[in-house]
Protein backbone atom coordinates (compact mmCIF):
# COMPACT_ATOMS: atom_id res chain seq x y z
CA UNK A 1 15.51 9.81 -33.76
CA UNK A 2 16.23 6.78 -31.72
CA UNK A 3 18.16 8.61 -28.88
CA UNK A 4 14.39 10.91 -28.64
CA UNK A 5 13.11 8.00 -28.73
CA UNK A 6 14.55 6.49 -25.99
CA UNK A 7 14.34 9.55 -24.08
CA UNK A 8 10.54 9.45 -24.47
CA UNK A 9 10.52 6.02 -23.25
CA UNK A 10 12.26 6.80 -20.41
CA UNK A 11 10.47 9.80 -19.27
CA UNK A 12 6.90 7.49 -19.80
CA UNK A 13 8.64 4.77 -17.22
CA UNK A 14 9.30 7.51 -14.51
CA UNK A 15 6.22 8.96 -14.87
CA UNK A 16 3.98 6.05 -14.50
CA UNK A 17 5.65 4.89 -11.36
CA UNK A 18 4.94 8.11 -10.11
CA UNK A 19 1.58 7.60 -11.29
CA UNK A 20 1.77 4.62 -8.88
CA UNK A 21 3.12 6.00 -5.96
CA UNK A 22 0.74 8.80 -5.67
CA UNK A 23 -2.40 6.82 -6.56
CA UNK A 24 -1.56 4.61 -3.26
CA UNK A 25 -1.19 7.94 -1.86
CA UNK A 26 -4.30 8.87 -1.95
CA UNK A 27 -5.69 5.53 -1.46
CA UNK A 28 -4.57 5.54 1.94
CA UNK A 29 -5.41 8.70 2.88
CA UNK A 30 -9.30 7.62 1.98
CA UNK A 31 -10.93 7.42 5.49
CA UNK A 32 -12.43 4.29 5.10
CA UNK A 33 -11.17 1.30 6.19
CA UNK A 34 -10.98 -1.39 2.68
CA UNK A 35 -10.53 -4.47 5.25
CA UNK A 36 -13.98 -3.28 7.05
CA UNK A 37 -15.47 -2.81 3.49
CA UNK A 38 -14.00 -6.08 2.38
CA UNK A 39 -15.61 -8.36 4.99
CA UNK A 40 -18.66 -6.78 5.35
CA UNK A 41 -20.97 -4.98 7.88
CA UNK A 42 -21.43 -7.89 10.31
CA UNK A 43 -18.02 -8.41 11.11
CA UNK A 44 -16.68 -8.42 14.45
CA UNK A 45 -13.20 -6.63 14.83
CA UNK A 46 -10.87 -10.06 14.71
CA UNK A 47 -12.54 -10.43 11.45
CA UNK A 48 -12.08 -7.03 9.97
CA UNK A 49 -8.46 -7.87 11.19
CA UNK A 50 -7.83 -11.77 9.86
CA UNK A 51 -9.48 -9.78 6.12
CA UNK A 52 -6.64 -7.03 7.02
CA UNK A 53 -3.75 -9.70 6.83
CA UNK A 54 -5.59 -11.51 4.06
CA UNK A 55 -5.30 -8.90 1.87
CA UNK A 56 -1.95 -7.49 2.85
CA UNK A 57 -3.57 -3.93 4.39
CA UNK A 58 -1.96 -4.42 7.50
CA UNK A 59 1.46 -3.70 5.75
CA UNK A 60 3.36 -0.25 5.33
CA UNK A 61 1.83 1.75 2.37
CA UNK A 62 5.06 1.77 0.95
CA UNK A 63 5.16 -2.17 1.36
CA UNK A 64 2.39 -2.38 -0.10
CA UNK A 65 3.17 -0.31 -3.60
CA UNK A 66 6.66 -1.81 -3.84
CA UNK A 67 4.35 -5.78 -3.65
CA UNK A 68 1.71 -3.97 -6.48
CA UNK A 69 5.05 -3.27 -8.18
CA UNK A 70 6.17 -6.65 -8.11
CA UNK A 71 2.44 -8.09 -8.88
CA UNK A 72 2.67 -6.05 -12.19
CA UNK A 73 5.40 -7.49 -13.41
CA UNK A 74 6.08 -10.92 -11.47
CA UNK A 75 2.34 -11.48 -10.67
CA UNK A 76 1.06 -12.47 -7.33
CA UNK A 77 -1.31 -14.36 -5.04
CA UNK A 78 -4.64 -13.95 -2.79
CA UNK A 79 -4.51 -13.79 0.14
CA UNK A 80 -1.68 -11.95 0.64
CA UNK A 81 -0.75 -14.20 3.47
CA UNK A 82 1.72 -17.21 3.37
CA UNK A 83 0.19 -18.78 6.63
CA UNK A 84 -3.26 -18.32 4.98
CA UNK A 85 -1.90 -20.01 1.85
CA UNK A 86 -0.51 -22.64 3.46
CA UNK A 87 -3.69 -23.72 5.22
CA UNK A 88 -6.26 -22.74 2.62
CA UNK A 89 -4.58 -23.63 -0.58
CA UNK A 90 -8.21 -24.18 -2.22
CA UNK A 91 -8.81 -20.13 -1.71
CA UNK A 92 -5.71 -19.46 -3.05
CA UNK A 93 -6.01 -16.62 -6.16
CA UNK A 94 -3.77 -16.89 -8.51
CA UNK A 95 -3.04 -12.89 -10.43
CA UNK A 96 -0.82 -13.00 -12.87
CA UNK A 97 1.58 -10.19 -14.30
CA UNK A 98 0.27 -7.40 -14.81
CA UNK A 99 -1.51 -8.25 -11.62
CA UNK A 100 -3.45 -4.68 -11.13
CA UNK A 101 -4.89 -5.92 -7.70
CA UNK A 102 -8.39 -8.32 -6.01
CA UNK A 103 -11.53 -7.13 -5.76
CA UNK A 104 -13.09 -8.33 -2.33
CA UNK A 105 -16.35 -7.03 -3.85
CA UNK A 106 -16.30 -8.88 -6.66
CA UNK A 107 -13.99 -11.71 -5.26
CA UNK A 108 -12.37 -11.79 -8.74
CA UNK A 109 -9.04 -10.35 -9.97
CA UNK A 110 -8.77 -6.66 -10.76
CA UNK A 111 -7.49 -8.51 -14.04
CA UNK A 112 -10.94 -10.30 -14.68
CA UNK A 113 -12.79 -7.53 -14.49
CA UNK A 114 -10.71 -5.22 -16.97
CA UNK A 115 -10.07 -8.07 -19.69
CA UNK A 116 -13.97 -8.28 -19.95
CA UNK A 117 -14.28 -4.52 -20.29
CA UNK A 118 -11.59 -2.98 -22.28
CA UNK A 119 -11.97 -4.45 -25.14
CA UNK A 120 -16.07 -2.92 -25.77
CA UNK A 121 -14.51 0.55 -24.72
CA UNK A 122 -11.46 0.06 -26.96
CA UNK A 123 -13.96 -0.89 -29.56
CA UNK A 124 -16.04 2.14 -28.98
CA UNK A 125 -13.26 4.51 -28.94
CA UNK A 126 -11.58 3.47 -32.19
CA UNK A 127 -14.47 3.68 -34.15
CA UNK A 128 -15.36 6.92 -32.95
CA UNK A 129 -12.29 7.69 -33.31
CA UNK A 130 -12.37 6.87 -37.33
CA UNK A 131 -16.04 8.80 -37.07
CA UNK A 132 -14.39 12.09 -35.75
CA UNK A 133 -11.25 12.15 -37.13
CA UNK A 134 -12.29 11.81 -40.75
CA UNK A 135 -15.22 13.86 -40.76
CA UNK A 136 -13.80 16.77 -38.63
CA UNK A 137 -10.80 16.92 -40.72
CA UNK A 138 -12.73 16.81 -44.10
CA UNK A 139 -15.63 19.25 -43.26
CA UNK A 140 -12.47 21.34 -41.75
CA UNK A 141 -11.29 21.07 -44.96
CA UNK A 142 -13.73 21.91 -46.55
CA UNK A 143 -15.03 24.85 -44.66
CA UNK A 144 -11.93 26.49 -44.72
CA UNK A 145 -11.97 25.99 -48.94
CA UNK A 146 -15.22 27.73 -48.49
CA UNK A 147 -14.88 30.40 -45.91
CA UNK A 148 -17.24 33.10 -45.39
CA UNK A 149 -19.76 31.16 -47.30
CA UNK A 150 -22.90 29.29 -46.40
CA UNK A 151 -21.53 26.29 -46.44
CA UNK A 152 -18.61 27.38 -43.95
CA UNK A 153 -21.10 28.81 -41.85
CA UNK A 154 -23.40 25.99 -42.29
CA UNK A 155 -20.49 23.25 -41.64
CA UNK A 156 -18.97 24.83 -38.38
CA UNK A 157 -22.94 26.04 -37.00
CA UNK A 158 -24.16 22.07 -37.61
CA UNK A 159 -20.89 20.63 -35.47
CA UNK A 160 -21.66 22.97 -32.82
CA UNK A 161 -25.26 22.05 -32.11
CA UNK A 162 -24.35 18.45 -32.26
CA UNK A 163 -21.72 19.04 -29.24
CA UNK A 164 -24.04 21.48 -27.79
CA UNK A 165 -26.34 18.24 -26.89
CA UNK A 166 -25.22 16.24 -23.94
CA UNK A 167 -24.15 12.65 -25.31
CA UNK A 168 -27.16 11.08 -23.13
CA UNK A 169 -29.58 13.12 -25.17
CA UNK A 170 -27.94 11.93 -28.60
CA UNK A 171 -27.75 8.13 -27.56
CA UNK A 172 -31.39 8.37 -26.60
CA UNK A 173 -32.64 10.19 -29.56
CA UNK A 174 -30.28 7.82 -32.21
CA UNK A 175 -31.67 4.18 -30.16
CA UNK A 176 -35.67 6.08 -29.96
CA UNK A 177 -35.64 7.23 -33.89
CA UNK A 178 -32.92 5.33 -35.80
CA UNK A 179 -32.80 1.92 -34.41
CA UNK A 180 -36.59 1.86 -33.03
CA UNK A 181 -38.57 3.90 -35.29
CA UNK A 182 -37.07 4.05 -38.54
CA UNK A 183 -35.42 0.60 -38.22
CA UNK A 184 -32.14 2.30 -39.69
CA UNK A 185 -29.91 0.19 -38.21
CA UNK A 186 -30.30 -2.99 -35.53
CA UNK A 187 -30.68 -2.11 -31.78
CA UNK A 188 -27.11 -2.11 -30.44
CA UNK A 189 -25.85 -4.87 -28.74
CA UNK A 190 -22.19 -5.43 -28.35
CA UNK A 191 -20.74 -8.25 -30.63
CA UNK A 192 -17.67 -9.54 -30.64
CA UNK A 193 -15.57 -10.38 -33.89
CA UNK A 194 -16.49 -13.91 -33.33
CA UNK A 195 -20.03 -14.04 -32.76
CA UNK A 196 -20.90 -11.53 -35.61
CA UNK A 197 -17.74 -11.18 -37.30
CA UNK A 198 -16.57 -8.16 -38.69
CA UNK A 199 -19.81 -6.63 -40.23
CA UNK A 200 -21.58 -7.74 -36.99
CA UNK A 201 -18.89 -6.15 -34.96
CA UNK A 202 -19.07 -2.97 -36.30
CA UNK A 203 -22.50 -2.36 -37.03
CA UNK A 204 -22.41 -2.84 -33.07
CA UNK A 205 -20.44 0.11 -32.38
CA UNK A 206 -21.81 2.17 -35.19
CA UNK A 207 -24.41 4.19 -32.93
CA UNK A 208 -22.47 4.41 -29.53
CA UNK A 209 -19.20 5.57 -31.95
CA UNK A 210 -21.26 7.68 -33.50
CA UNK A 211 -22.96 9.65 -30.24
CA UNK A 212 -19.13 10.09 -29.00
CA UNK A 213 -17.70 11.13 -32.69
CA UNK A 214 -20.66 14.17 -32.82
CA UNK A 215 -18.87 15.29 -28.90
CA UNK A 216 -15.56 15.54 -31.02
CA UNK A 217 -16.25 16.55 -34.01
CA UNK A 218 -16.84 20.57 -34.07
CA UNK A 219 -13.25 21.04 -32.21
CA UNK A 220 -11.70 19.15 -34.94
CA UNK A 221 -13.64 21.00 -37.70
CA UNK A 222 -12.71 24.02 -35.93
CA UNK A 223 -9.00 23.33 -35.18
CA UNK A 224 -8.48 22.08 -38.99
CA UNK A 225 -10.39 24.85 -40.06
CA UNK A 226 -8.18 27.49 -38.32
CA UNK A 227 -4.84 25.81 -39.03
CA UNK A 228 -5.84 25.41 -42.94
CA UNK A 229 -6.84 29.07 -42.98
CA UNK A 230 -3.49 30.02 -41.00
CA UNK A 231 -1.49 28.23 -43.48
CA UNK A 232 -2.88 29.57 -46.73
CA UNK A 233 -1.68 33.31 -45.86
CA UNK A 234 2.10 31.65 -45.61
CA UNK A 235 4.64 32.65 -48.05
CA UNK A 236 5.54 28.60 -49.27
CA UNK A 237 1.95 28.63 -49.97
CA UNK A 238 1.94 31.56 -52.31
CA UNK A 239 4.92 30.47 -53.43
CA UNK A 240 3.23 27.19 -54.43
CA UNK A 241 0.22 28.72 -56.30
CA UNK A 242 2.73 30.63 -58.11
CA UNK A 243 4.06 27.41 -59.41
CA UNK A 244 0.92 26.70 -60.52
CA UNK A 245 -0.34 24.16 -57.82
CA UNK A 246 -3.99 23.59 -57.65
CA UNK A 247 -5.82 23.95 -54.56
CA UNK A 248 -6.07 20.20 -53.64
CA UNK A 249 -2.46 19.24 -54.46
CA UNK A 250 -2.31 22.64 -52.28
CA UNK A 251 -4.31 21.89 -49.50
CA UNK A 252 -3.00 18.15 -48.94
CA UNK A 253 0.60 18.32 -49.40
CA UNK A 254 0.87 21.77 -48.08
CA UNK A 255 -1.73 23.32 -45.91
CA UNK A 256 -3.13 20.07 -44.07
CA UNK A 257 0.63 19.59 -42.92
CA UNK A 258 0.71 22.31 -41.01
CA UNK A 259 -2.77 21.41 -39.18
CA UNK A 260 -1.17 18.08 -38.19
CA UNK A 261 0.85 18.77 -35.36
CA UNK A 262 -2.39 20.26 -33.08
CA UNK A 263 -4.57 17.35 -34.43
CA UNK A 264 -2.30 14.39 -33.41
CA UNK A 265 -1.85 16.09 -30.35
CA UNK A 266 -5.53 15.87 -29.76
CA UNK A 267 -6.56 12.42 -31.51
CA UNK A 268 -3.83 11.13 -28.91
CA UNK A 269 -4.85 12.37 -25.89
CA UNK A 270 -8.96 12.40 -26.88
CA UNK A 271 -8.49 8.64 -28.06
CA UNK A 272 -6.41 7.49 -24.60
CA UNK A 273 -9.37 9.36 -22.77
CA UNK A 274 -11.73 7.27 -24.21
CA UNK A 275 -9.97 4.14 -23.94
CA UNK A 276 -11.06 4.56 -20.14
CA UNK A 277 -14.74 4.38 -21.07
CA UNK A 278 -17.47 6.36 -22.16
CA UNK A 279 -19.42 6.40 -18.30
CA UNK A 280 -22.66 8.14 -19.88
CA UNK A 281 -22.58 6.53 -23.49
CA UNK A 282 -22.06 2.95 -21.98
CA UNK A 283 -24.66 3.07 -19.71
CA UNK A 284 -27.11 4.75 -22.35
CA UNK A 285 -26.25 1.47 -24.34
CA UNK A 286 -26.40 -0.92 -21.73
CA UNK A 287 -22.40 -1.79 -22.85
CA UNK A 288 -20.35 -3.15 -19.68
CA UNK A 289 -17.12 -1.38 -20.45
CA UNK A 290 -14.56 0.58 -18.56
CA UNK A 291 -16.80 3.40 -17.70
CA UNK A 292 -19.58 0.98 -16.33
CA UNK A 293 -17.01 -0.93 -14.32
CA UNK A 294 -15.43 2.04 -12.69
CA UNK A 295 -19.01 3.34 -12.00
CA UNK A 296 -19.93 0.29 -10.22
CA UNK A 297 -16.78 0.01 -8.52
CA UNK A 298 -17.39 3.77 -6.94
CA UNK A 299 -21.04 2.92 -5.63
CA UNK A 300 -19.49 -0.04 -4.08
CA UNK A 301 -16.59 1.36 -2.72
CA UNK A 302 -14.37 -0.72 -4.27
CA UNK A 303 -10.87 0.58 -3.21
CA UNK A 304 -8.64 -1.86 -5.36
CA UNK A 305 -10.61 -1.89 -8.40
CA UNK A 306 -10.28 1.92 -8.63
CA UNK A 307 -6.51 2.07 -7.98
CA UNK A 308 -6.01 -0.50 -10.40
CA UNK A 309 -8.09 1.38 -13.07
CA UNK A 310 -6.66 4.80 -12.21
CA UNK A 311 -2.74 3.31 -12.62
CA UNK A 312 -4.18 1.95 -15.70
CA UNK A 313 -6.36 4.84 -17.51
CA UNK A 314 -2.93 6.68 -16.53
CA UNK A 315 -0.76 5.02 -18.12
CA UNK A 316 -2.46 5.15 -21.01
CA UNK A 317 -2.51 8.59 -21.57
CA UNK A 318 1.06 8.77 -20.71
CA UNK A 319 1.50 6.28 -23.73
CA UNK A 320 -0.67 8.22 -25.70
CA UNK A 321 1.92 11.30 -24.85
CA UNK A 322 4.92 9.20 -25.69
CA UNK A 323 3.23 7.79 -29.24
CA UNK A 324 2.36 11.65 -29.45
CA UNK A 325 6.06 13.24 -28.94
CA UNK A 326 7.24 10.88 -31.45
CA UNK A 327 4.68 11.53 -34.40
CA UNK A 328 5.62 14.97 -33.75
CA UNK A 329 9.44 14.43 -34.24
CA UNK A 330 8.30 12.44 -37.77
CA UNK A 331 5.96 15.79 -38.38
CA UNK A 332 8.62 17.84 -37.55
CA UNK A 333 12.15 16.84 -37.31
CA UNK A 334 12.71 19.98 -35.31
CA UNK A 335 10.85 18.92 -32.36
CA UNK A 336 13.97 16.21 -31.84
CA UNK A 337 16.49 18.89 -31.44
CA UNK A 338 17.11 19.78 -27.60
């Protein structure tokens, strides 16, 4: 187990510095010019050009990723200039490790902007998560206890017309009926652990989580539903009920097993999706997370923000793969062999 483990590990490193190197890649093969973008649309050429060596884009490409490299795990400075450093200490930016890159738009730290964002998207995804997970898995459950019946049919029809609605239409509809009209719930506004605690904090996230967790939750009704089904008609599982096991010793200790492997597969990618931000749901609820920050930094053309988002939404469903191989090799001790 620890030699797949470390295999996994390994595999993750080379794959997010390839992430790297082809996310600079394409960043310089993007016509525009970042320096031009950087100091604006007045700016004579010896301008555009002193911004160039301020910000280090009038090295090499390659110079360049091997110095991002070195920012993630060393941490750097801004300007990327030692002459400029030396005369202009006072403008001097310090990023430290993981430095992910400055923002001339924002004049801020790549850093800055992600440490205020991630953690209302991370918030967001992991209750949705909790939202999707458990209900898909226990209507799945259920339906597949029940099949043929109207409460299958009922079950799997509801989950479908939920994710048949685009997620703008369900944040409108749950702020317009259940926080405005009916007075269900407050209107959301994002709270942090210490301004509301954690009753505050969550009753934050409860409508956002739940507009995302009705996106997700008919494939996991439908995947636990099929795998439940699938593993009934197996000959351990006869076997069992001719022990005498009852159908929910039956279903959790035998049949949900078998549904496991496809639904960690997809709670770990789904999850690592979201940790990059809901765009739609965020700005439905007026939430500055990921999403919103990597919209803004699009309109804006904001070259190092969006590198430094796209090396990090990477390598976080790379992580999410690793975490993933390895809950497999705990499902099933076969998947270590080879």
């Amino acid at each position: 187990m620890i030699a797949y483990t470390v295999r996994r590990l390994l595999i993750g490193t080379m794959l997010i510095l390839a992430l790297t190197f082809f996310t600079y890649v394409l960043f310089f093969a993007v016509p525009s010019d970042p320096a031009k973008q950087a100091c604006g649309k007045n700016c004579n050429e010896e301008q555009i050009e002193q911004t160039r060596i301020a910000l280090g884009y009038d090295k090499p490409w390659v110079t360049q990723w091997t110095d991002f490299l070195q920012g993630v795990v060393q941490g750097r400075q801004y300007p990327d200039d030692a002459e400029l450093q030396a005369s202009n200490p006072e403008l001097v930016t310090e990023c430290e490790a993981p430095c992910l890159g400055f923002s001339f738009v924002n004049q801020k730290t790549v850093n800055e902007l992600i440490s205020g964002a991630l953690p209302i998207s991370a918030s967001i995804a992991l209750v949705a998560l909790v939202f999707w997970v458990t209900g898909g898995v226990l209507f799945g459950i259920m339906a597949a206890m029940t099949k043929g019946s109207f409460l299958d049919r009922g079950l799997v029809g509801l989950t479908l017309i939920a994710y048949a609605f685009p997620s703008f239409f369900i944040g409108k509809f749950l702020i317009t009926y259940v926080a405005i009209k009916w007075q269900l719930v407050e209107y959301p506004a994002y709270l942090t652990i210490a301004e509301g605690g954690i009753g505050g904090w969550l009753s934050s996230l409860f409508l956002p989580a739940l507009t995302l967790s009705l996106l997700y939750l008919a494939g996991y009704v439908r995947i636990t539903r099929s795998y439940v089904l699938d593993s009934l008609t197996e000959d351990y599982i006869r076997t069992a009920r001719a022990k005498g096991l009852k159908g929910r010793v039956l279903i959790s200790k035998h049949a949900l097993r078998a549904a496991l492997t496809p639904l960690v597969t997809m709670i770990g990618l789904d999850f690592a999706t979201l940790l990059g931000g809901a765009i739609i749901t965020e700005n439905v609820f007026n939430y500055p997370g990921l999403g919103v920050v990597a919209l803004q930094a699009f309109n804006a053309d904001d070259l190092p923000t969006m590198v430094g988002l796209v090396i990090l939404l990477g390598s976080f469903v790379i992580v999410a793969n690793i975490i993933v191989d390895i809950l497999y090799a705990v499902i099933d001790p076969r998947v270590r062999v080879g």
